[in-house]
C-alpha atoms as a PDB file:
ATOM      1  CA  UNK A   1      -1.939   3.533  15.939  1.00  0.00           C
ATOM      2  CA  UNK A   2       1.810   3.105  16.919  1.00  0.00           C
ATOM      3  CA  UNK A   3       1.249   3.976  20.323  1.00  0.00           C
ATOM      4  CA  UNK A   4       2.455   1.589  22.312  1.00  0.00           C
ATOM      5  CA  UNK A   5       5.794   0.952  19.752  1.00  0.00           C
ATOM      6  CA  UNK A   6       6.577   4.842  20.512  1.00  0.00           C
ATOM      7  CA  UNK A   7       6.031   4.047  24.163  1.00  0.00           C
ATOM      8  CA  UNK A   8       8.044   1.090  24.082  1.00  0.00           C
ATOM      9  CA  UNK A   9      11.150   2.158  21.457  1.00  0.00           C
ATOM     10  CA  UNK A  10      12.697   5.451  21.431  1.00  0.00           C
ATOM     11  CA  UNK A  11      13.289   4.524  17.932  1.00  0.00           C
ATOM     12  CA  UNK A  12       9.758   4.540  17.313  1.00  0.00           C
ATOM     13  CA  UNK A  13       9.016   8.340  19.610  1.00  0.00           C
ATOM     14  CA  UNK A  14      11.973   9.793  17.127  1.00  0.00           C
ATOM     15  CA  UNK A  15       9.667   8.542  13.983  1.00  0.00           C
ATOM     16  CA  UNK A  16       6.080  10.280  15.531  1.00  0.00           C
ATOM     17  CA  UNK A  17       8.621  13.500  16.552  1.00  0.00           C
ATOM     18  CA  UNK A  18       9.765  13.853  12.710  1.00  0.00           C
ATOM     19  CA  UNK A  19       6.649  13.430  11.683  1.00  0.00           C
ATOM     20  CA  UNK A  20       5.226  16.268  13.386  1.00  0.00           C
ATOM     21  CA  UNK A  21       7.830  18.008  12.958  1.00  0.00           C
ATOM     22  CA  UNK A  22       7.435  17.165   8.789  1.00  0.00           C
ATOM     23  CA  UNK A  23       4.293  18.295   8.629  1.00  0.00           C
ATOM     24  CA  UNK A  24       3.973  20.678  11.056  1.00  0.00           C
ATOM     25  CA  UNK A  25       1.300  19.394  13.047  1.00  0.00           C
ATOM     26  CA  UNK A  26       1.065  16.689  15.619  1.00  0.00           C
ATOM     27  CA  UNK A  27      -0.078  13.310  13.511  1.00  0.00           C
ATOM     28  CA  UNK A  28       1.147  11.621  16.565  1.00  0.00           C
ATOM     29  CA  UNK A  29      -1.537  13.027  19.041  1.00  0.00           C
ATOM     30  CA  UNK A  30      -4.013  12.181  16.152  1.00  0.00           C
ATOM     31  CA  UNK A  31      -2.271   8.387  15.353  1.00  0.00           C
ATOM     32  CA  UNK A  32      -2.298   7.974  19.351  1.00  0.00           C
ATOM     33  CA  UNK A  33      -5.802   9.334  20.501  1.00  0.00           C
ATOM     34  CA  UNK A  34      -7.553  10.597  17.337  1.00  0.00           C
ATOM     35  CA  UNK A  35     -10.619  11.729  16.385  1.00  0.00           C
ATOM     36  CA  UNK A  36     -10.850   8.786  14.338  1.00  0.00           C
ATOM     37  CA  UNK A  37     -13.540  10.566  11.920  1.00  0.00           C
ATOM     38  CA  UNK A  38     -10.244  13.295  11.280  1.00  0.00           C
ATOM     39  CA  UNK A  39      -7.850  10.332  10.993  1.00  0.00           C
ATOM     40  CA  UNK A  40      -9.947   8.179   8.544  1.00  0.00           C
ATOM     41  CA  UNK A  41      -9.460  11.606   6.196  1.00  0.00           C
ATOM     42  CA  UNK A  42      -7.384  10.129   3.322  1.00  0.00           C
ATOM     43  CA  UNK A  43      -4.432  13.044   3.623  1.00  0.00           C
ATOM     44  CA  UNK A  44      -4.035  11.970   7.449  1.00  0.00           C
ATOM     45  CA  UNK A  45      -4.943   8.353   6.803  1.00  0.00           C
ATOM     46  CA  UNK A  46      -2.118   8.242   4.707  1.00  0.00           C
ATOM     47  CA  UNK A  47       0.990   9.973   6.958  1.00  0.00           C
ATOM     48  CA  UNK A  48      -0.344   7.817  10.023  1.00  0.00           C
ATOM     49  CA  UNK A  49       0.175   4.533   8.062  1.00  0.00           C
ATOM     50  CA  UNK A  50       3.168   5.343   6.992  1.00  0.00           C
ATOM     51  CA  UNK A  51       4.816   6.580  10.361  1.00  0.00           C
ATOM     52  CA  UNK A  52       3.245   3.888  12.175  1.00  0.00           C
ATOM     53  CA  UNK A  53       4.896   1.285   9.603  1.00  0.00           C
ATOM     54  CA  UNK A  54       8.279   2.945   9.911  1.00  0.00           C
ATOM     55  CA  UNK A  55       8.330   3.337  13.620  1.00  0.00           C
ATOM     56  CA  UNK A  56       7.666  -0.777  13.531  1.00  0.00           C
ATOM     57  CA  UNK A  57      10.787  -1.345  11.448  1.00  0.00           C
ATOM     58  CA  UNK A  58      13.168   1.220  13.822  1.00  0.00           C
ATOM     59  CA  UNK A  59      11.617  -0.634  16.489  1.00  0.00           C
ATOM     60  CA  UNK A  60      12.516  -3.508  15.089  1.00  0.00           C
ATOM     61  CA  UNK A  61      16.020  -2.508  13.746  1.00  0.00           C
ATOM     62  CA  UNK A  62      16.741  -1.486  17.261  1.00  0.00           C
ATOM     63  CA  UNK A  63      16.181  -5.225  18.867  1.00  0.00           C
ATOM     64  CA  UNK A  64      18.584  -6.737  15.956  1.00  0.00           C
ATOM     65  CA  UNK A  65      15.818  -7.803  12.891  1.00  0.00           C
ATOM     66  CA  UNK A  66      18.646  -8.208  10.063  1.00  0.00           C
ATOM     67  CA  UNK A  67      18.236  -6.044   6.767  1.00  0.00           C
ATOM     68  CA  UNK A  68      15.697  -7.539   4.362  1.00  0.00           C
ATOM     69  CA  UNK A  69      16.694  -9.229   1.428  1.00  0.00           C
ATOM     70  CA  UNK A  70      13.993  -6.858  -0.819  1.00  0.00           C
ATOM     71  CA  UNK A  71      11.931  -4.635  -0.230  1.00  0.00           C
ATOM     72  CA  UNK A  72       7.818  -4.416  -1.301  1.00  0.00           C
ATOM     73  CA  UNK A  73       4.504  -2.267   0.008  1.00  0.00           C
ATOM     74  CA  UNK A  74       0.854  -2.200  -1.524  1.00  0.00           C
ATOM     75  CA  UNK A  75      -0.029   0.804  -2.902  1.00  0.00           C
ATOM     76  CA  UNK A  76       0.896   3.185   0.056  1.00  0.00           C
ATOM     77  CA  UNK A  77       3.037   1.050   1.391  1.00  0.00           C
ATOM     78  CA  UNK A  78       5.432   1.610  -1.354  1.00  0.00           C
ATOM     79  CA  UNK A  79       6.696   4.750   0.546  1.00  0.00           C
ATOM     80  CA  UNK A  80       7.004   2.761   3.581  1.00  0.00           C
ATOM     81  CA  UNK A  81       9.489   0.307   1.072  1.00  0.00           C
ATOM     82  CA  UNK A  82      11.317   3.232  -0.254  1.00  0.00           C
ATOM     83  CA  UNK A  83      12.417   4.684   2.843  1.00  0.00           C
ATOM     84  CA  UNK A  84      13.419   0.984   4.451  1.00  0.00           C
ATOM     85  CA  UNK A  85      15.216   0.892   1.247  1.00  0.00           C
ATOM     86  CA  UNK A  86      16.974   4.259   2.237  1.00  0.00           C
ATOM     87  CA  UNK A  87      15.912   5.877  -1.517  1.00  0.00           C
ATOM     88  CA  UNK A  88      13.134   8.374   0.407  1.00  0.00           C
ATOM     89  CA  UNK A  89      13.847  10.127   3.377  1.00  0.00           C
ATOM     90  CA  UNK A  90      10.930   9.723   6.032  1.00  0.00           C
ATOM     91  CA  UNK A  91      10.340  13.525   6.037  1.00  0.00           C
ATOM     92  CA  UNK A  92       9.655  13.747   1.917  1.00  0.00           C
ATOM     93  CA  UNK A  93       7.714  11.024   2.528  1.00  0.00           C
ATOM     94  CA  UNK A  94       4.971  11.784   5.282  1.00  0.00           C
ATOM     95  CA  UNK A  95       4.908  15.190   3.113  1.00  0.00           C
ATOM     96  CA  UNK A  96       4.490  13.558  -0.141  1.00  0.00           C
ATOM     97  CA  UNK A  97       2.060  10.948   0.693  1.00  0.00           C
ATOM     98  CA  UNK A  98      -0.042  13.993   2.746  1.00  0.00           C
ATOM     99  CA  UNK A  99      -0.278  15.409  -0.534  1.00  0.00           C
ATOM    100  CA  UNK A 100      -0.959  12.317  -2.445  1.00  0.00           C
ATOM    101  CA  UNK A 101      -3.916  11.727  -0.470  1.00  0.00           C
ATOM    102  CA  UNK A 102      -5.111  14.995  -1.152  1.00  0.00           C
ATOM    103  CA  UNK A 103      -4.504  14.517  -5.332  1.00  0.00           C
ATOM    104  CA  UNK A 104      -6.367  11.338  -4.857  1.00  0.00           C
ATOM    105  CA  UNK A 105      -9.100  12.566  -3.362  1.00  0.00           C
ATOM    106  CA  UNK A 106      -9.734  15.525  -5.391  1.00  0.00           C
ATOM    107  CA  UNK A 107      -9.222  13.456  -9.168  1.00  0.00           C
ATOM    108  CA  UNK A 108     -12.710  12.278  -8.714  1.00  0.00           C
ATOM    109  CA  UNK A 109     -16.055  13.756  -7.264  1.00  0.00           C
ATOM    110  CA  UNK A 110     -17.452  11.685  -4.707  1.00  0.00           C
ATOM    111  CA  UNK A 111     -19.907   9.536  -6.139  1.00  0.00           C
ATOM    112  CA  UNK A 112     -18.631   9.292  -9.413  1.00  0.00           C
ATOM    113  CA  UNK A 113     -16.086   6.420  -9.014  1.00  0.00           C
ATOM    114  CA  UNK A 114     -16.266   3.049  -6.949  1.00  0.00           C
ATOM    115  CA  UNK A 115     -14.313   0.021  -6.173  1.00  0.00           C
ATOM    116  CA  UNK A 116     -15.505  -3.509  -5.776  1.00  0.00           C
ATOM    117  CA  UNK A 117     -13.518  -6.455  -4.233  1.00  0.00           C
ATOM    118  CA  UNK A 118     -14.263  -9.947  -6.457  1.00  0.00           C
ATOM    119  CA  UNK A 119     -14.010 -12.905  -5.011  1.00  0.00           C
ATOM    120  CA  UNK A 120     -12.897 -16.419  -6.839  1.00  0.00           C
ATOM    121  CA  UNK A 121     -13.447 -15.664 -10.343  1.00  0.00           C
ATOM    122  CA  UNK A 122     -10.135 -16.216 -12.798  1.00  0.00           C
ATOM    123  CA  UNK A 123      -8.596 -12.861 -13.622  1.00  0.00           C
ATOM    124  CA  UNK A 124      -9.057 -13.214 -17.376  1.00  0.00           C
ATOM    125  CA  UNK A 125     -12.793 -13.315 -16.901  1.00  0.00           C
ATOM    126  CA  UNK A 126     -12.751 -10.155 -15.001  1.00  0.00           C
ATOM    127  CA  UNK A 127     -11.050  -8.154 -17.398  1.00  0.00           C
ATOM    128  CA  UNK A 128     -12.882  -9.749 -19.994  1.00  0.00           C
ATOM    129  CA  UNK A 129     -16.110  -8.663 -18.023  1.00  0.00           C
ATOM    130  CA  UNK A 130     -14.567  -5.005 -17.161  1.00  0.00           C
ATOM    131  CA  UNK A 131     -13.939  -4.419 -21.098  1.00  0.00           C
ATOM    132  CA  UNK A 132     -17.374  -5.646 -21.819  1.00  0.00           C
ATOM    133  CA  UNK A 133     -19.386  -3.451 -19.240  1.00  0.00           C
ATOM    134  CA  UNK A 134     -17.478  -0.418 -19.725  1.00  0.00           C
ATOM    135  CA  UNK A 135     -19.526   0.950 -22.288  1.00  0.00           C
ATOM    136  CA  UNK A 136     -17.288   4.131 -22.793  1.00  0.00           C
ATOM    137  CA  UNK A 137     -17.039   4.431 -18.875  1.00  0.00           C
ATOM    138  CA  UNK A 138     -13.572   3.384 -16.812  1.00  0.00           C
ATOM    139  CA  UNK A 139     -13.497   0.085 -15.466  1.00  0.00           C
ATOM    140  CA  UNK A 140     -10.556  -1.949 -14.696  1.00  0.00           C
ATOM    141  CA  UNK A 141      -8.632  -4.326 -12.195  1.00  0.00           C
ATOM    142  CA  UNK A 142      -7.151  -1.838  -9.512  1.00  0.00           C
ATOM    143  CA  UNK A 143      -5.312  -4.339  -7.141  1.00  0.00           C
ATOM    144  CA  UNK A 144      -4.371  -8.069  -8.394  1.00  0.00           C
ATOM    145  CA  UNK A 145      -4.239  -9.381  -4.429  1.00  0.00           C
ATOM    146  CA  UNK A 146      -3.967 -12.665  -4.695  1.00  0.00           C
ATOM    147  CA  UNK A 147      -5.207 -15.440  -7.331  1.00  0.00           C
ATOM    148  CA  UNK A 148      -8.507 -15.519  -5.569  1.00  0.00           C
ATOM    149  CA  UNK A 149      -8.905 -11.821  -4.741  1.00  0.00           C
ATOM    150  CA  UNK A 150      -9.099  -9.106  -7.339  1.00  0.00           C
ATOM    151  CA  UNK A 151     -10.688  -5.362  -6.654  1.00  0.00           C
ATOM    152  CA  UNK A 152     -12.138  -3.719  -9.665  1.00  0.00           C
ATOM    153  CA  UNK A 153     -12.081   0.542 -10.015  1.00  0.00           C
ATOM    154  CA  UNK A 154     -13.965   2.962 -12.193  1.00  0.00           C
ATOM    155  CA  UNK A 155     -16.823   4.879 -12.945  1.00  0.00           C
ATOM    156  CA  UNK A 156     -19.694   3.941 -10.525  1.00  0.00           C
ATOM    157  CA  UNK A 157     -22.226   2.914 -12.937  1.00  0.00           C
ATOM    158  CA  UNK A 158     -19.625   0.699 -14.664  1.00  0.00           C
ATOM    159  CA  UNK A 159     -18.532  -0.895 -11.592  1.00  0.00           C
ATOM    160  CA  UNK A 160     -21.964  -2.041 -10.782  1.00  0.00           C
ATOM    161  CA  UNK A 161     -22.757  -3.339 -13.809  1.00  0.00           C
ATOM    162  CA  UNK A 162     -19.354  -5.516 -13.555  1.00  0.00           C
ATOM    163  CA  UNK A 163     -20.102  -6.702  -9.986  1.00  0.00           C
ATOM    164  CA  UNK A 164     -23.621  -7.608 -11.229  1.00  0.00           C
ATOM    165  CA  UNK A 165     -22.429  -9.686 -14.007  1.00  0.00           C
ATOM    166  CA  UNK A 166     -19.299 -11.187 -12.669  1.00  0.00           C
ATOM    167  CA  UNK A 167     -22.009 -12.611  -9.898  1.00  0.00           C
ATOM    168  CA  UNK A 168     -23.402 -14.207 -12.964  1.00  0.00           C
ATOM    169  CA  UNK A 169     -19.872 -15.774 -13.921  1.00  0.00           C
ATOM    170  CA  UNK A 170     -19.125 -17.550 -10.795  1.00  0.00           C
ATOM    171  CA  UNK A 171     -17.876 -14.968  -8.388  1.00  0.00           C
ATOM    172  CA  UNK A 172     -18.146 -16.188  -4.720  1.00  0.00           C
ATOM    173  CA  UNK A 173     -18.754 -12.829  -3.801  1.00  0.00           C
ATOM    174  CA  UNK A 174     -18.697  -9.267  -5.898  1.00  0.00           C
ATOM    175  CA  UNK A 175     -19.412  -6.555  -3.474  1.00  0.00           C
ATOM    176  CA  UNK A 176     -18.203  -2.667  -3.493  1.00  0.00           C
ATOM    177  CA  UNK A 177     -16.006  -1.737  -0.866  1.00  0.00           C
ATOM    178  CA  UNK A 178     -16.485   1.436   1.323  1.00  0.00           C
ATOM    179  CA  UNK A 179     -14.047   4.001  -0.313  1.00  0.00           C
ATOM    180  CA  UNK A 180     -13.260   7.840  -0.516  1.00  0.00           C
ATOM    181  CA  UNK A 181     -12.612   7.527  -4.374  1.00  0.00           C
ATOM    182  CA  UNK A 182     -11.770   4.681  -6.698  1.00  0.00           C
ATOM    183  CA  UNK A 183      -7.966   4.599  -6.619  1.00  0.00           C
ATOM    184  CA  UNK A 184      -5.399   2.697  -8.957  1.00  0.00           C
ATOM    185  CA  UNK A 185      -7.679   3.138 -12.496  1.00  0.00           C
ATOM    186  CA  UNK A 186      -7.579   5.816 -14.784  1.00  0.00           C
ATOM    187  CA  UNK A 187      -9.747   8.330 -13.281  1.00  0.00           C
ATOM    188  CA  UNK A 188      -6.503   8.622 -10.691  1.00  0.00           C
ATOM    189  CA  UNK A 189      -4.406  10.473 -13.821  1.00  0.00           C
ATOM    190  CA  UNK A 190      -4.724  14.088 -12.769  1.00  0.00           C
ATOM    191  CA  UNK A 191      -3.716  13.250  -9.384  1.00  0.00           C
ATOM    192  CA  UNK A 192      -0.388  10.966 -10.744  1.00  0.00           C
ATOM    193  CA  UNK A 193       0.305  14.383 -12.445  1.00  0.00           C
ATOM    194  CA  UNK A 194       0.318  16.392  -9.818  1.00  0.00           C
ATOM    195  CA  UNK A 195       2.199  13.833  -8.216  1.00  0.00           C
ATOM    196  CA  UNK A 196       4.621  13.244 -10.479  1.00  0.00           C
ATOM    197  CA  UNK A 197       5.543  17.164 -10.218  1.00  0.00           C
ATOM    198  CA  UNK A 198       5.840  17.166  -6.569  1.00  0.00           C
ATOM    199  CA  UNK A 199       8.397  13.985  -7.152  1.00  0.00           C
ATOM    200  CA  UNK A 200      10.551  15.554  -9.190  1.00  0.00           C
ATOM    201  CA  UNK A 201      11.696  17.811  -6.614  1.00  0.00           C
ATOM    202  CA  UNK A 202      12.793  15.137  -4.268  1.00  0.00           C
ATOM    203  CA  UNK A 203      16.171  13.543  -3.698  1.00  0.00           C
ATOM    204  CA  UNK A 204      15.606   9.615  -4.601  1.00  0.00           C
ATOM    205  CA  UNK A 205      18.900   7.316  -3.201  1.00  0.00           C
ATOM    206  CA  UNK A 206      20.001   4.299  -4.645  1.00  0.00           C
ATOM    207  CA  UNK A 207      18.341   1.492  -2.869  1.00  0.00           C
ATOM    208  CA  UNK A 208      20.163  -0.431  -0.323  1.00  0.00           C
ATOM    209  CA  UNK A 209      17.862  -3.284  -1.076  1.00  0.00           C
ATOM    210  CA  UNK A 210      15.939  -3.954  -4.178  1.00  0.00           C
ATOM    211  CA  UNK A 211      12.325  -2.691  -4.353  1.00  0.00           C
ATOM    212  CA  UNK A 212      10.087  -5.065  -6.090  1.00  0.00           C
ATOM    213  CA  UNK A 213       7.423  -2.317  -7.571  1.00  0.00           C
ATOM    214  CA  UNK A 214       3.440  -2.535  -7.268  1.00  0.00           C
ATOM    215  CA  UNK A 215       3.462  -1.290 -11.313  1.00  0.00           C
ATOM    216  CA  UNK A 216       5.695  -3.750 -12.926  1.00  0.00           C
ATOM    217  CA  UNK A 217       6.148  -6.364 -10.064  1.00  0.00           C
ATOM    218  CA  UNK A 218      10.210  -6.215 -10.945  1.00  0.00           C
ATOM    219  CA  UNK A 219      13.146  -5.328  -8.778  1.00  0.00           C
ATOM    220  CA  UNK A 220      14.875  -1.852  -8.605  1.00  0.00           C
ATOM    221  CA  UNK A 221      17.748  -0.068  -7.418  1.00  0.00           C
ATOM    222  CA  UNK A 222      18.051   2.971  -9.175  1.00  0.00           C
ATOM    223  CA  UNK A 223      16.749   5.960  -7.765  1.00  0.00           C
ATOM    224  CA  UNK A 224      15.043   8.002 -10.946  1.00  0.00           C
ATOM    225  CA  UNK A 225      13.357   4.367 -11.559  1.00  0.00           C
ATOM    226  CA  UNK A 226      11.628   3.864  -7.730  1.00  0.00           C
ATOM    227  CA  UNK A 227      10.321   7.535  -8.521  1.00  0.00           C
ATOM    228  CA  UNK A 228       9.385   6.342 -11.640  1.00  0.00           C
ATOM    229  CA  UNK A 229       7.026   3.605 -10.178  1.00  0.00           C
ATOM    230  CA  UNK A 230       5.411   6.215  -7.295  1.00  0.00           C
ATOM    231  CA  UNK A 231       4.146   7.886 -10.301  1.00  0.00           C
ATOM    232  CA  UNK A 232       3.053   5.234 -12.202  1.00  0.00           C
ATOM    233  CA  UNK A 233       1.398   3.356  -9.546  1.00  0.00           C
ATOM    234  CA  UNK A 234      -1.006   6.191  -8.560  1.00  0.00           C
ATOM    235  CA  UNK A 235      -3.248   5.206 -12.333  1.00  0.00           C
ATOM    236  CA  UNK A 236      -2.042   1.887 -12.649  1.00  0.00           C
ATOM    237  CA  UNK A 237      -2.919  -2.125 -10.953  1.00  0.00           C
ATOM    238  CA  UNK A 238      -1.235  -2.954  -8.276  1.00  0.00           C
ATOM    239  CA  UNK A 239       0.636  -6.157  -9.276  1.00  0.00           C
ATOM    240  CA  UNK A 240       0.687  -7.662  -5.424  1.00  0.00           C
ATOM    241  CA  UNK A 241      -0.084 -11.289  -6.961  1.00  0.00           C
ATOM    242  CA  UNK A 242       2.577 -11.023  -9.261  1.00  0.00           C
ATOM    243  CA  UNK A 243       5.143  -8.982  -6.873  1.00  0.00           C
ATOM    244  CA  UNK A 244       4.839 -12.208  -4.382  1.00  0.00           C
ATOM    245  CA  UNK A 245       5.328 -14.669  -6.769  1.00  0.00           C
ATOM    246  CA  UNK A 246       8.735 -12.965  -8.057  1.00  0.00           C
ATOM    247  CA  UNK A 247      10.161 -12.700  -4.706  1.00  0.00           C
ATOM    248  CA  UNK A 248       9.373 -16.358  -3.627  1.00  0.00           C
ATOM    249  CA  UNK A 249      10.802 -17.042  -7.090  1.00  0.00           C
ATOM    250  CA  UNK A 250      13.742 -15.386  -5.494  1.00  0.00           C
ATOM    251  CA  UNK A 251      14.030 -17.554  -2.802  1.00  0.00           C
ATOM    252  CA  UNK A 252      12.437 -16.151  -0.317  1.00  0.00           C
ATOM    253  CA  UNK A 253      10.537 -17.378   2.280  1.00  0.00           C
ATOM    254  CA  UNK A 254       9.573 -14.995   5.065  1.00  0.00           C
ATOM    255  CA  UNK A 255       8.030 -12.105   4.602  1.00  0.00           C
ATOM    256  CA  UNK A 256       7.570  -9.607   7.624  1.00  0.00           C
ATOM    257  CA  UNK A 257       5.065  -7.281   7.296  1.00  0.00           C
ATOM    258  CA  UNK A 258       5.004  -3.561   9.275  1.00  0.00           C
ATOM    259  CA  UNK A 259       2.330  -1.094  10.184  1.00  0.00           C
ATOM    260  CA  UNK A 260      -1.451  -1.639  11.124  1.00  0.00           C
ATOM    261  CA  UNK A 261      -3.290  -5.199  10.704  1.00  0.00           C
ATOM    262  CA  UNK A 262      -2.591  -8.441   9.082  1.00  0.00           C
ATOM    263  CA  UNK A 263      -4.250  -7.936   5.537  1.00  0.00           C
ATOM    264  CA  UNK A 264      -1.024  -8.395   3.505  1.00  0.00           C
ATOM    265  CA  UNK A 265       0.074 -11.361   5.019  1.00  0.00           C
ATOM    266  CA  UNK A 266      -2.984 -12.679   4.966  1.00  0.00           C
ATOM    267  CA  UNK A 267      -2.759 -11.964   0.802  1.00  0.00           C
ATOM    268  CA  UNK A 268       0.592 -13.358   0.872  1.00  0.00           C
ATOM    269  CA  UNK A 269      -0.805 -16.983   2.553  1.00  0.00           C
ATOM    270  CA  UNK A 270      -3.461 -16.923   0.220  1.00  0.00           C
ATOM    271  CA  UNK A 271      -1.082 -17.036  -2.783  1.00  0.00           C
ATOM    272  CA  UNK A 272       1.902 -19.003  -1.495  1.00  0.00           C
ATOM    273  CA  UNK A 273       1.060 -21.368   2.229  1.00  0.00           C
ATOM    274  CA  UNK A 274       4.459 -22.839   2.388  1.00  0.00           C
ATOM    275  CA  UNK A 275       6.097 -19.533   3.279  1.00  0.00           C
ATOM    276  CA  UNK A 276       6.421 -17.500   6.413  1.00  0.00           C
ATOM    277  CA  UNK A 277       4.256 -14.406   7.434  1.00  0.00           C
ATOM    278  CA  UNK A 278       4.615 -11.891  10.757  1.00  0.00           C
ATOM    279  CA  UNK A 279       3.538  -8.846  11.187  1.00  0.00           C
ATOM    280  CA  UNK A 280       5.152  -6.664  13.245  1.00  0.00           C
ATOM    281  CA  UNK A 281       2.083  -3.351  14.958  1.00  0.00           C
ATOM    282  CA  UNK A 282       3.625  -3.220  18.925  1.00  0.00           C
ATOM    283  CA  UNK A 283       5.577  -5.149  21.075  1.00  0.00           C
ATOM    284  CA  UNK A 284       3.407  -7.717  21.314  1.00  0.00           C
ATOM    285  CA  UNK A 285       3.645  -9.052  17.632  1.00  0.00           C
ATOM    286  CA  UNK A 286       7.382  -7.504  17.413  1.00  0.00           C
ATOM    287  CA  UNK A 287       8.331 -10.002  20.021  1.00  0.00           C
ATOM    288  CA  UNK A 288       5.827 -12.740  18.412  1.00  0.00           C
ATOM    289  CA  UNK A 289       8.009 -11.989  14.816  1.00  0.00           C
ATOM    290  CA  UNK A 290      11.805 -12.532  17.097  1.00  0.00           C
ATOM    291  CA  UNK A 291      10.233 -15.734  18.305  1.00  0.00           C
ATOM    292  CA  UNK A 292       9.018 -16.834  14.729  1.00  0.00           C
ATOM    293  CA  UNK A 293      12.076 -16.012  12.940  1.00  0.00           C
ATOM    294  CA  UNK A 294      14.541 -16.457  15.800  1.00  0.00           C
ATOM    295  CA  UNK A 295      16.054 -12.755  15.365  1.00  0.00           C
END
């Protein structure tokens, strides 16, 4: 992961070097050559992602990509906005999103939450169907993806009963997803407060760019307010659907996406095939992304 960008763009090394040097071991031997069973843990997943995504946009930066007109990231990847945005610096980042993935992981035993990815069934019927199956239990919509793809968090026994039904309803597919605890839904409360203290001690910038924010899928600028959303986001659904839609409301029309894999421009084709997606991993697909664009 990021290898061959840090390779390639001694914009990218300088990213893996403050990263280790953030969090005082070397995520870049683990990003570059793993274990992967130590880098799937959810407080290294989490630092690798983001360093890999912000060594893509230096490396980018540093063949002449222009500024973006906004800025957006699912779930994690609204760190990776932030410091594009110039609100976060890189180092309170890795560090906070280290511990984040620690918070998250301890909120909920293992086995006692679960996520399930639903498949072409109308949103109202899955909240309908999560309200009716709850039974006392949390069970709720934990990413809105795209108007075809909704993934469902909560208490296990809840989720299943969801999945089963919403199988009944129409759903093209309804299946749980393989998951170290069920994030976005309110089991993930204790860990937004602990969150939400660490935040408080770091310097937030005003924005460069607008954010457009995974909890209220609305632009920001201010610096207290992007905080603001970190926290909220940790408990709360990930408005992606609803994010994409505003910003193509805003005229935009290419959206370049950084870090490992294709999944949110896939998302973002789903809900909108007129626009433009790249992604930008290693040279390869950074050079792909000048050609597409014409940067």
């Amino acid at each position: 992961m990021g290898k061959d960008l840090a390779e390639k763009f001694p914009a990218a090394k300088e990213v893996f070097e403050t990263a280790d040097k953030a969090l005082g071991f070397a995520l870049s031997e683990l990003c570059f050559n793993g274990p992967a069973e130590e880098l799937q843990l959810t407080e290294n997943t989490q630092p690798a992602i983001l360093a890999a995504s912000i060594a893509a946009l230096r490396a980018m930066e540093s063949v002449g990509f222009p500024a973006p007109s906004f800025v957006a990231g699912h779930s994690l990847g609204e760190y990776s906005a932030l410091v594009a945005a110039g609100a976060l610096s890189l180092a309170d980042a890795l560090r906070t999103v280290r511990a984040r993935g620690r918070y998250m992981q301890e909120a909920v035993p293992v086995g006692v939450g679960a996520m399930a990815a639903i498949l072409g069934v109308d949103l109202d019927v899955i909240r309908a169907t999560c309200e009716e199956v709850a039974e006392g239990q949390i069970c709720s919509p934990a990413n809105i993806n795209s108007q075809s793809q909704v993934v469902i968090a909560g208490e296990s026994a809840a989720v299943d009963r969801a999945t089963t039904l919403l199988k009944e309803r129409g759903a093209k597919r309804a299946l749980r997803l393989k998951v170290s605890a069920p994030f976005h839904c309110a089991l993930m409360r204790p860990a937004g407060d602990r969150l939400a203290a660490d935040l408080q001690h770091i310097r937030f910038n005003e924005l460069a760019v607008p954010l457009v924010t995974n909890a209220d899928a609305k632009p920001v600028i201010n610096g207290d307010e992007a905080r603001d959303s970190l926290i909220k986001q940790v408990a709360q659904t990930v408005q992606w659907l609803a994010s994409v839609e505003f910003l193509i409301s805003q005229g935009v029309q290419s959206f370049v996406e950084i870090g490992p894999g294709k999944v949110l421009s896939g998302l973002v084709r789903q809900i909108d095939r007129s626009v433009n997606c790249v992604n930008v991993q290693d040279d390869a697909s950074l050079r792909a992304a000048q050609s597409a664009l014409g940067f």
